[in-house]
Protein backbone atom coordinates (compact mmCIF):
# COMPACT_ATOMS: atom_id res chain seq x y z
CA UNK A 1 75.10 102.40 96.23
CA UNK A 2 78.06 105.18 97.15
CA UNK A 3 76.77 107.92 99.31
CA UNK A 4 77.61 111.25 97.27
CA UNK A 5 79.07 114.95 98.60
CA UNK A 6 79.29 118.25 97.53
CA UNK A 7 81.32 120.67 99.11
CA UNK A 8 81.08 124.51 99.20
CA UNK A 9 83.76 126.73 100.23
CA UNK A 10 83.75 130.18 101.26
CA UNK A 11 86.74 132.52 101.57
CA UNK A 12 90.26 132.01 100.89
CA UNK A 13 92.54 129.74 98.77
CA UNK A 14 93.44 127.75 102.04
CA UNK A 15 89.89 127.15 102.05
CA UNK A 16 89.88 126.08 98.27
CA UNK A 17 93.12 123.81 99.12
CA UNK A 18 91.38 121.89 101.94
CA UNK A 19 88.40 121.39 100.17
CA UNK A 20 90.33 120.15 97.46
CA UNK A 21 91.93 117.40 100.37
CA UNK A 22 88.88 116.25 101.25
CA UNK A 23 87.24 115.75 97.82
CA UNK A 24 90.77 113.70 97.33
CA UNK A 25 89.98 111.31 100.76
CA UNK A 26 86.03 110.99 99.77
CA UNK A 27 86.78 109.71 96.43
CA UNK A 28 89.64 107.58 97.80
CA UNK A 29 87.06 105.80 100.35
CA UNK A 30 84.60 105.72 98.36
CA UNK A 31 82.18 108.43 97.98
CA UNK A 32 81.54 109.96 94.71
CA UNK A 33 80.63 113.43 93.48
CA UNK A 34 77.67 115.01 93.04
CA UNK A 35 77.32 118.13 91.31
CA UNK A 36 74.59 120.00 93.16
CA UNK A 37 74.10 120.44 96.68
CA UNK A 38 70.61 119.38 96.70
CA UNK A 39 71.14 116.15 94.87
CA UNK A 40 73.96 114.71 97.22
CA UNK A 41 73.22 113.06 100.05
CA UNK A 42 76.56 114.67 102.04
CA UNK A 43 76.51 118.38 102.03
CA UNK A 44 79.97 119.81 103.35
CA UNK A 45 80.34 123.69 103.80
CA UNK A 46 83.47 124.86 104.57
CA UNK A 47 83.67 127.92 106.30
CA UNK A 48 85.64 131.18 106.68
CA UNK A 49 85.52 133.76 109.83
CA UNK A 50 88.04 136.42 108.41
CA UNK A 51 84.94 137.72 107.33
CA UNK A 52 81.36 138.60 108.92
CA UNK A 53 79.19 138.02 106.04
CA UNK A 54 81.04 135.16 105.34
CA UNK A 55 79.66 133.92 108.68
CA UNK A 56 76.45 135.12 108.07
CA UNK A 57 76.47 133.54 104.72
CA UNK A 58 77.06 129.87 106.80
CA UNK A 59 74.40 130.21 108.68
CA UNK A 60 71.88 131.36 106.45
CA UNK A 61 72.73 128.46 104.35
CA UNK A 62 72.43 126.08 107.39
CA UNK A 63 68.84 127.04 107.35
CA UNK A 64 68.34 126.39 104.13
CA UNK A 65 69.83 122.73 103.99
CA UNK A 66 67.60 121.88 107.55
CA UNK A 67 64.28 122.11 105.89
CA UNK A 68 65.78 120.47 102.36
CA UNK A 69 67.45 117.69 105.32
CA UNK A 70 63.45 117.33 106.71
CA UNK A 71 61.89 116.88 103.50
CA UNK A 72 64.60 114.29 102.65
CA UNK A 73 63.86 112.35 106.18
CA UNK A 74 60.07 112.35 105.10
CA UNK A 75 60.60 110.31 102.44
CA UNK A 76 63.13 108.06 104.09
CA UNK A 77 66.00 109.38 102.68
CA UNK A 78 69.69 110.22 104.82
CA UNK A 79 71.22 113.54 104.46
CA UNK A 80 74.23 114.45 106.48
CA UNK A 81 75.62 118.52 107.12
CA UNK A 82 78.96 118.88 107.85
CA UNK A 83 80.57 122.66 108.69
CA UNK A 84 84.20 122.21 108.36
CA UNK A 85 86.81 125.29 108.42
CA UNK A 86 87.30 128.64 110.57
CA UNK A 87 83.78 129.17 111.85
CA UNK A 88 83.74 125.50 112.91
CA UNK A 89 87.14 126.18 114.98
CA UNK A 90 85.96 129.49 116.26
CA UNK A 91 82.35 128.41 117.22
CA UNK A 92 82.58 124.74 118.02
CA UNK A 93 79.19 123.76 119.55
CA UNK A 94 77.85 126.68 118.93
CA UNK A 95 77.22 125.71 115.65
CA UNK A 96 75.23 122.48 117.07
CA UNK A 97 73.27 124.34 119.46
CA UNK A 98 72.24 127.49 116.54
CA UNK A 99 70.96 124.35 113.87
CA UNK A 100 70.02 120.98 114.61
CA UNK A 101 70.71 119.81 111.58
CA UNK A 102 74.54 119.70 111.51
CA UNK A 103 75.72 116.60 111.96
CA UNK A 104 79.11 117.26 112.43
CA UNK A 105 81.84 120.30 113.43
CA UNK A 106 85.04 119.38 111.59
CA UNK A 107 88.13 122.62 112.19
CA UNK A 108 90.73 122.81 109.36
CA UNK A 109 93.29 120.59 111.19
CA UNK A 110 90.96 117.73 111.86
CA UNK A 111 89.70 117.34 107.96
CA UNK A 112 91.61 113.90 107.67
CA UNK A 113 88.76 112.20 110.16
CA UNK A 114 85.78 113.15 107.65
CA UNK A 115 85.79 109.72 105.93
CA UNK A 116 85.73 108.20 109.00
CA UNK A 117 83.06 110.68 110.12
CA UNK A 118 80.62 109.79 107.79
CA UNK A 119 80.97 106.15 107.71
CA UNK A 120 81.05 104.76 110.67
CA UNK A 121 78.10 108.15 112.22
CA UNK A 122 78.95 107.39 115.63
CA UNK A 123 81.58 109.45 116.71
CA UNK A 124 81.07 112.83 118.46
CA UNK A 125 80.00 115.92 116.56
CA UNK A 126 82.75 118.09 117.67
CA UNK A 127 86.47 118.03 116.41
CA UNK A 128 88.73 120.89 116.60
CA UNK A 129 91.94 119.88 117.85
CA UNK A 130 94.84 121.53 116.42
CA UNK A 131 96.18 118.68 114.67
CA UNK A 132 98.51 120.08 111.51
CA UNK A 133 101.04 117.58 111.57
CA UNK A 134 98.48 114.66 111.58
CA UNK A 135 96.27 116.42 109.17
CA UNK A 136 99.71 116.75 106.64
CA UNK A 137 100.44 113.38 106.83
CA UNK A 138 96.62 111.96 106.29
CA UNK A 139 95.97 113.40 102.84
CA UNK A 140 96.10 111.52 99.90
CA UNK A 141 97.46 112.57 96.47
CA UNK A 142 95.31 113.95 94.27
CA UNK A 143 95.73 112.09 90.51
CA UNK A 144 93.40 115.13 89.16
CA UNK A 145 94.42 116.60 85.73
CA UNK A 146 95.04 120.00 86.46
CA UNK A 147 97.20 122.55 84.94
CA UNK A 148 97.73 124.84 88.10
CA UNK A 149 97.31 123.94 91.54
CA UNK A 150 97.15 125.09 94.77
CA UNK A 151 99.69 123.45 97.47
CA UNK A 152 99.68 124.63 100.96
CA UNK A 153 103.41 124.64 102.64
CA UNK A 154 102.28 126.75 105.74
CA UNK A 155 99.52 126.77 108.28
CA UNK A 156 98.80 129.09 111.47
CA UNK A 157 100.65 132.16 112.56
CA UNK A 158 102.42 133.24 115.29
CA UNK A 159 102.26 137.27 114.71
CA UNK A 160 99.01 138.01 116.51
CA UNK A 161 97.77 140.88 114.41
CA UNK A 162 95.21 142.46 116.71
CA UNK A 163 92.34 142.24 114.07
CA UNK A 164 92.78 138.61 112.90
CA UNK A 165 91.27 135.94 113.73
CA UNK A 166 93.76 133.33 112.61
CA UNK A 167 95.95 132.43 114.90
CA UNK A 168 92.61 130.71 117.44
CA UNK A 169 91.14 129.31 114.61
CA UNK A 170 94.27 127.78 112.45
CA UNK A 171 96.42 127.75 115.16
CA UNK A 172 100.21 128.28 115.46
CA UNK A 173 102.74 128.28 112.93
CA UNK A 174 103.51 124.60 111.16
CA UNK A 175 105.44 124.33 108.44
CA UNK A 176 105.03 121.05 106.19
CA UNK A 177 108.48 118.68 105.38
CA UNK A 178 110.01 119.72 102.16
CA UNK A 179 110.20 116.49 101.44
CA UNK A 180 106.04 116.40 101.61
CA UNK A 181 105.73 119.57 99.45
CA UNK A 182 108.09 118.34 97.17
CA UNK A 183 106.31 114.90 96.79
CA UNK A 184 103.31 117.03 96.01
CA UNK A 185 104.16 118.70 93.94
CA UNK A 186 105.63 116.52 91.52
CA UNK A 187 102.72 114.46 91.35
CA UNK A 188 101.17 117.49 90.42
CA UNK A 189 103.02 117.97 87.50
CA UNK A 190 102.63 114.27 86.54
CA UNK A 191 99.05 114.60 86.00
CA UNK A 192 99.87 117.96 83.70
CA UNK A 193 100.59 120.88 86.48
CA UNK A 194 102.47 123.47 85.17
CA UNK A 195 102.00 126.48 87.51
CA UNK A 196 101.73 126.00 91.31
CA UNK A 197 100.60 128.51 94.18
CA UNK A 198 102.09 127.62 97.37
CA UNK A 199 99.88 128.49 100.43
CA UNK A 200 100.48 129.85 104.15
CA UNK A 201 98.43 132.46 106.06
CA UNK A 202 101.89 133.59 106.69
CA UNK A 203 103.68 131.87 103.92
CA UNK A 204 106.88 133.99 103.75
CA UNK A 205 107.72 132.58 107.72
CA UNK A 206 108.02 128.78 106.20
CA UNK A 207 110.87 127.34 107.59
CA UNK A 208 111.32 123.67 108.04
CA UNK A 209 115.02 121.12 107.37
CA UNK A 210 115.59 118.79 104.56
CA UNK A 211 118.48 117.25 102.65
CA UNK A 212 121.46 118.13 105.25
CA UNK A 213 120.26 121.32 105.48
CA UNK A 214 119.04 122.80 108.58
CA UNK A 215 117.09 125.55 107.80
CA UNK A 216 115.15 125.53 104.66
CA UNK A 217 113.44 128.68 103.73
CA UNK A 218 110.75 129.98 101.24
CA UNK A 219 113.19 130.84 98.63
CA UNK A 220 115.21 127.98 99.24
CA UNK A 221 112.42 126.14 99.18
CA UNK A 222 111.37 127.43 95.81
CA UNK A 223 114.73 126.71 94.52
CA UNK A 224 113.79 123.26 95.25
CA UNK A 225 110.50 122.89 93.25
CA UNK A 226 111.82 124.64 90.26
CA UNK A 227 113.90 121.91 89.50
CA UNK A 228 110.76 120.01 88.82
CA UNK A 229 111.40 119.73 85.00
CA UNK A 230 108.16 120.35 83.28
CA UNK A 231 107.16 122.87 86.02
CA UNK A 232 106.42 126.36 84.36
CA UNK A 233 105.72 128.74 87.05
CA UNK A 234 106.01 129.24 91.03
CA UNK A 235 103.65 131.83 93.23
CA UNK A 236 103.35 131.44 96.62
CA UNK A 237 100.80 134.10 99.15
CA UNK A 238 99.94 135.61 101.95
CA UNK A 239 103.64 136.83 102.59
CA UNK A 240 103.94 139.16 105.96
CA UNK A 241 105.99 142.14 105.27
CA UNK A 242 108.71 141.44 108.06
CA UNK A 243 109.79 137.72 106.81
CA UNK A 244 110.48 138.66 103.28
CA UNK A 245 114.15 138.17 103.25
CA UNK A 246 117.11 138.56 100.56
CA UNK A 247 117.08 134.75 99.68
CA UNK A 248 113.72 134.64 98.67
CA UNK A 249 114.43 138.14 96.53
CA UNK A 250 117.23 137.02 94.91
CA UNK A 251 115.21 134.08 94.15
CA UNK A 252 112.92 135.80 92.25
CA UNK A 253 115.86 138.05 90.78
CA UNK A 254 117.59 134.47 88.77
CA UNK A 255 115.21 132.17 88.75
CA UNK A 256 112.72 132.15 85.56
CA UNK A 257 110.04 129.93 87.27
CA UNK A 258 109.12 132.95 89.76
CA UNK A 259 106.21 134.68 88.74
CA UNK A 260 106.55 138.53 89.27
CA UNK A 261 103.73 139.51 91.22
CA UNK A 262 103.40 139.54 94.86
CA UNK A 263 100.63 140.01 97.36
CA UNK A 264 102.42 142.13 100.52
CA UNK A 265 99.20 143.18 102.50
CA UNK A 266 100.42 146.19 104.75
CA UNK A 267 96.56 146.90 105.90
CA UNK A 268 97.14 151.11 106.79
CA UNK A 269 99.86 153.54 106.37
CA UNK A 270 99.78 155.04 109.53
CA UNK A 271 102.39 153.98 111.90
CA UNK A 272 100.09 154.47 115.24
CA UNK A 273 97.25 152.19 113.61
CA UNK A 274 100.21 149.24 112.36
CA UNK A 275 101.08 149.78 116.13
CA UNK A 276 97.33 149.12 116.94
CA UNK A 277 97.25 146.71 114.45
CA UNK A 278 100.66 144.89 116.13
CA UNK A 279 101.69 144.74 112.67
CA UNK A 280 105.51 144.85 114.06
CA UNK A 281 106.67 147.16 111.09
CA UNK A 282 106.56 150.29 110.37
CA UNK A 283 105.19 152.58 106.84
CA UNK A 284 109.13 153.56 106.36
CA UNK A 285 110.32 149.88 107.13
CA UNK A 286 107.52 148.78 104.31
CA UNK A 287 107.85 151.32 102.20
CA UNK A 288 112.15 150.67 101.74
CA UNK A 289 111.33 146.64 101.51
CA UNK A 290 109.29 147.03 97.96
CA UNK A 291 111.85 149.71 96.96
CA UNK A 292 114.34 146.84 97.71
CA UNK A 293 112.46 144.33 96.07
CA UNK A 294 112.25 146.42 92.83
CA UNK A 295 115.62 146.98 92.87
CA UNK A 296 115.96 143.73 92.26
CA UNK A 297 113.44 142.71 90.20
CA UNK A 298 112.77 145.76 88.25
CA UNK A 299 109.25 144.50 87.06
CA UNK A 300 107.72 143.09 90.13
CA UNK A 301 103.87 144.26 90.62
CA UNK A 302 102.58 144.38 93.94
CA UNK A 303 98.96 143.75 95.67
CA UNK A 304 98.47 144.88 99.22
CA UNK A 305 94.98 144.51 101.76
CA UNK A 306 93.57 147.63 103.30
CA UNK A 307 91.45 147.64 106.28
CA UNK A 308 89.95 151.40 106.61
CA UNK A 309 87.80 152.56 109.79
CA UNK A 310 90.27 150.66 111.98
CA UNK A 311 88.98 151.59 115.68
CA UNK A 312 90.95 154.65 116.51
CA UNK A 313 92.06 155.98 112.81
CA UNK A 314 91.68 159.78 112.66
CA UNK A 315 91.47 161.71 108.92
CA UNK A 316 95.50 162.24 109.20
CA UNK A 317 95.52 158.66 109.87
CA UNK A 318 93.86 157.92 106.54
CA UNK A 319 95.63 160.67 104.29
CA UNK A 320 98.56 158.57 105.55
CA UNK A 321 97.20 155.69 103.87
CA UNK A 322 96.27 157.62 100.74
CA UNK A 323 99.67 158.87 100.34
CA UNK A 324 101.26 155.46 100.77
CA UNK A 325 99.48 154.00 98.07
CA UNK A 326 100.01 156.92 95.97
CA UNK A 327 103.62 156.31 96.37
CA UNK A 328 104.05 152.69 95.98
CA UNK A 329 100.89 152.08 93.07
CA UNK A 330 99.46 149.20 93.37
CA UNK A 331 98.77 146.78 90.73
CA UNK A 332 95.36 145.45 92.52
CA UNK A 333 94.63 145.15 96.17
CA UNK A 334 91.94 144.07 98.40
CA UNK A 335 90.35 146.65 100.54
CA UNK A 336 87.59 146.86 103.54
CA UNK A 337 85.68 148.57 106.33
CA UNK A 338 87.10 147.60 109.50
CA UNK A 339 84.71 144.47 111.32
CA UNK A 340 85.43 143.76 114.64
CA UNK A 341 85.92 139.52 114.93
CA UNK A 342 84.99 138.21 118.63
CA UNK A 343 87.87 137.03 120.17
CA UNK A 344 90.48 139.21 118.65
CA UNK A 345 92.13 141.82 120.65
CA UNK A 346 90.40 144.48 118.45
CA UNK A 347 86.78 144.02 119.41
CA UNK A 348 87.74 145.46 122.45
CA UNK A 349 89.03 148.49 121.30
CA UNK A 350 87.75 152.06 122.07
CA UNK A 351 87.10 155.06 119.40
CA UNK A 352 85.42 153.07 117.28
CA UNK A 353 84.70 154.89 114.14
CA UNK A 354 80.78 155.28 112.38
CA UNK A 355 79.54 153.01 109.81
CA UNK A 356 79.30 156.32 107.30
CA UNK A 357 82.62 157.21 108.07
CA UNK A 358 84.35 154.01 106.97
CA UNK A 359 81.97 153.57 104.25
CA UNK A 360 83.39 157.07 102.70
CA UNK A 361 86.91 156.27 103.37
CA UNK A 362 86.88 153.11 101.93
CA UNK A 363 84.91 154.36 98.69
CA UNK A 364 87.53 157.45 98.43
CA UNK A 365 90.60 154.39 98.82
CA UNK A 366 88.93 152.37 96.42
CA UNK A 367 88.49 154.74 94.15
CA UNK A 368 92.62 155.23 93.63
CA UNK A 369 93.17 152.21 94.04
CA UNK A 370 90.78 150.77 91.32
CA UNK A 371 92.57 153.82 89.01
CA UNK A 372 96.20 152.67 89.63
CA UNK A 373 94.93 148.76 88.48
CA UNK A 374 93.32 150.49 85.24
CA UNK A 375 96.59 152.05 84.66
CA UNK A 376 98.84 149.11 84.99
CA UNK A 377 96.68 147.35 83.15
CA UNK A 378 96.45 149.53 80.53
CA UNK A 379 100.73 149.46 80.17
CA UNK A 380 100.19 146.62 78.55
CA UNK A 381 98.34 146.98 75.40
CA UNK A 382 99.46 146.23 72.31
CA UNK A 383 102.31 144.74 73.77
CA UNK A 384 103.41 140.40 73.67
CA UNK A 385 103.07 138.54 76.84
CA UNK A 386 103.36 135.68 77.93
CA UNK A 387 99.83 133.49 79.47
CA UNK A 388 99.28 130.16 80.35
CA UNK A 389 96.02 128.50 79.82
CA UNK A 390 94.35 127.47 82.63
CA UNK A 391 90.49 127.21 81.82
CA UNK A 392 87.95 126.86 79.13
CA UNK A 393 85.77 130.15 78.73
CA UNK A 394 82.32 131.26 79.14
CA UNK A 395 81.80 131.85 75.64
CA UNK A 396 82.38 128.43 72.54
CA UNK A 397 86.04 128.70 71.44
CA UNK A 398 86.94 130.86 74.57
CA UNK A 399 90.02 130.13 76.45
CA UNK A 400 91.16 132.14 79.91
CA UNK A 401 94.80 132.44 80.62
CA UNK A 402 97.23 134.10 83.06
CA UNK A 403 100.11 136.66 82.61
CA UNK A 404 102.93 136.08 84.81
CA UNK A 405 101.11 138.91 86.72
CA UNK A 406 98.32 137.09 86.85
CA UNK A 407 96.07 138.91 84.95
CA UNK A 408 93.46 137.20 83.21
CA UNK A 409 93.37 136.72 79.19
CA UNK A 410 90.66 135.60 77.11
CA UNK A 411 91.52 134.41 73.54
CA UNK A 412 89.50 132.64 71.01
CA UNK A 413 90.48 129.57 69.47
CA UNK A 414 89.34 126.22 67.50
CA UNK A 415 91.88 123.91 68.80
CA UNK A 416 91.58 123.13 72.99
CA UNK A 417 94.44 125.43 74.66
CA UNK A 418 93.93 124.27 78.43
CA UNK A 419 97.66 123.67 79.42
CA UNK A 420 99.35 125.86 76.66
CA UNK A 421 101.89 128.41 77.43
CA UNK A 422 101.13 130.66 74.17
CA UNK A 423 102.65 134.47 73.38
CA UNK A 424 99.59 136.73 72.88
CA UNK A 425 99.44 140.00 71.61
CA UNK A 426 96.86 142.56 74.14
CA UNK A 427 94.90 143.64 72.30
CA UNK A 428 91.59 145.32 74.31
CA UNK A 429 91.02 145.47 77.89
CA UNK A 430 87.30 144.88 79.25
CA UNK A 431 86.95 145.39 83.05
CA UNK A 432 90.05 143.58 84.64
CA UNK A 433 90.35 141.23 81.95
CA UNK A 434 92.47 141.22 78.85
CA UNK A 435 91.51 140.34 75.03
CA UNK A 436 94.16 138.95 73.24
CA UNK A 437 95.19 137.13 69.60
CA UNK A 438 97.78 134.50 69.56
CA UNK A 439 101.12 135.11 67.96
């Protein structure tokens, strides 16, 4: 009888891509899928540390799955734990020696061993090599029907942002083979992909060589993919303000496949807390790149991350936030307190600033910021545009979609939709989602 898994991911869409790998190499070795975590006998959480709940979160659950693990060994029944991802890197044996229970400690460049892991349970607990290129060329192709996909290009980063974690738990910068990517991707579209999101924690810095050419960059890269034929539409995220160069906006300035929306986190305003922050730009150097950008693509919408209560940020240091954002209006944007990760140079920072404090500034930031979203949003009712179907609703005869700005739709329909590229009419906004009729 095949031993079944279930995998839960926390945080990001690298997260969501690896987990997505190693549901490919399970089924291609022979596990199958089960659809609830306490009726599998494999139970695979994979883990982010951006975050400190997210941690938490982990953890909590690890306590959980020990007791369901006992009662399973009672009645003479296996059940394996596995913590993959960015805590696993971060804390290593740590994990082992907090719970028991875990059977193994897999870090995002090792996934490719998991398989082997679980079959042959007699290997050590412990893997967290920084093994990219080895982890690339392990991964099987995934032959699942799905009409947009997530493809990661990029792993690591070099910048060394003083409050991220990334760089000791993914490692450095690696940038996959175009030659890879593009294999990828057109499988993708084989099984009925039609919109793709290409990954990186510092996706804009891809550079890797390919056909003659030497350097091959993000937009040249794109370039490449688009001339996958039935290929609709091209994203690609987390870009770092400093690599976004004129090839990659002229990119999106002729070519139709490039969806106009891009994430640009700048995190503060202030220029002395990017210098604490060893963001390596500057508010005036960020400010002129999206005025650049929407010079050239006049309808390019933006999303940005905010960190407030960074250790050291005075009020003058947050009005200069304020007034940024005020400036460029955002279309949506991801925003928190400051949380000091162990390990980064941050945590060992003075003037720390009080829990109340950041919890103000942050609900004074969110406040505009949730305000400039309902106003873009709202520039679009009762006008056409252009979604593609991704998903089934919540609701019989519901369908969700995506705007090229990837705002969500929901239309009703009698006929199935998933895969359709349809012009809608907005008609009704609800939230942050869109109601729409077909045209």
């Amino acid at each position: 009888m095949q031993e079944t898994f279930f995998i839960k991911t926390y945080g990001c869409q690298m997260n969501n891509y690896d987990s997505e790998k190693v549901n490919d190499l399970l089924l291609f070795n022979g596990f199958s899928k089960a659809e609830d975590i306490e009726k599998t006998d494999i139970a695979i959480l994979n883990t982010c540390h951006i975050r400190e709940r997210a941690s938490e979160k982990l953890y909590s659950d690890l306590g959980r799955l020990s007791v369901f693990k006992k009662n399973k060994k009672k009645i003479g029944k296996n059940f394996s734990i596995v913590v993959m991802g960015c805590v696993a890197q971060a804390e290593g044996d740590e994990i082992l020696k907090r719970n028991k229970s875990v059977d193994y400690v897999v870090g995002p460049q090792n996934i490719q061993i998991i398989p082997k892991l679980l079959k042959k349970k007699n290997f050590k607990k412990t893997h967290i090599d920084f093994l990219s290129e080895e982890k690339f060329q392990s991964l099987t192709s995934s032959n699942e029907n799905k009409v947009s996909r997530l493809i990661t290009i990029q792993e690591g980063c070099d910048k060394f942002c003083s409050f991220c974690v990334v760089p000791y738990t993914r490692g450095a910068e690696f940038s996959r083979p175009v030659e890879d990517i593009f294999a990828e991707v057109n499988n993708a579209e084989k099984n009925g992909c039609l919109e793709v999101t290409l990954l990186g924690q510092n996706v804009s810095s891809y550079q890797s060589s390919a056909f003659g050419e030497k350097k091959i960059r993000l937009g040249k890269l794109c370039s490449i993919i688009s001339r996958i034929r039935n290929l609709k539409r091209i994203r690609y995220v987390t870009s770092h303000p400093n690599d976004i160069d004129d090839e990659l906006i002229n990119e999106h300035k002729f070519n139709e496949k490039m969806m106009p929306f891009l994430h640009l986190p700048i995190q503060s305003g202030s220029d002395k807390i990017l210098q604490r922050m060893n963001r390596k730009h500057t508010r005036k150097e960020y400010i002129q790149l999206i005025k650049r950008i929407k010079n050239n693509v006049p309808d390019m919408a933006f999303s940005s991350d905010f960190i407030v209560g960074y250790p050291g940020e005075s009020d003058y240091d947050f009005q200069e936030t304020l007034e940024l954002i005020k400036e460029v209006k955002f279309a949506s944007s991801y925003s928190f307190c400051y949380s000091a990760r162990p390990g980064t140079p941050a945590a060992t920072q003075d003037e720390i600033i009080p829990d109340e404090i950041k919890k103000n500034r942050l609900k004074h930031l969110q406040k505009i910021l949730l305000k400039q979203q309902d106003e873009f949003n709202k520039s679009f009712l009762d006008k056409k545009v252009e979604i593609l179907v991704t998903a089934k609703g919540k609701i019989e005869n519901q369908y969700v979609g995506r705007t090229p700005h990837l705002q969500p739709v929901h239309i009703m329909s009698s006929s199935d939709l998933v895969g359709k590229i349809l012009n809608i009419k907005i008609e009704r906004l609800t939230s942050f989602s869109f109601h729409g009729k077909i045209l």
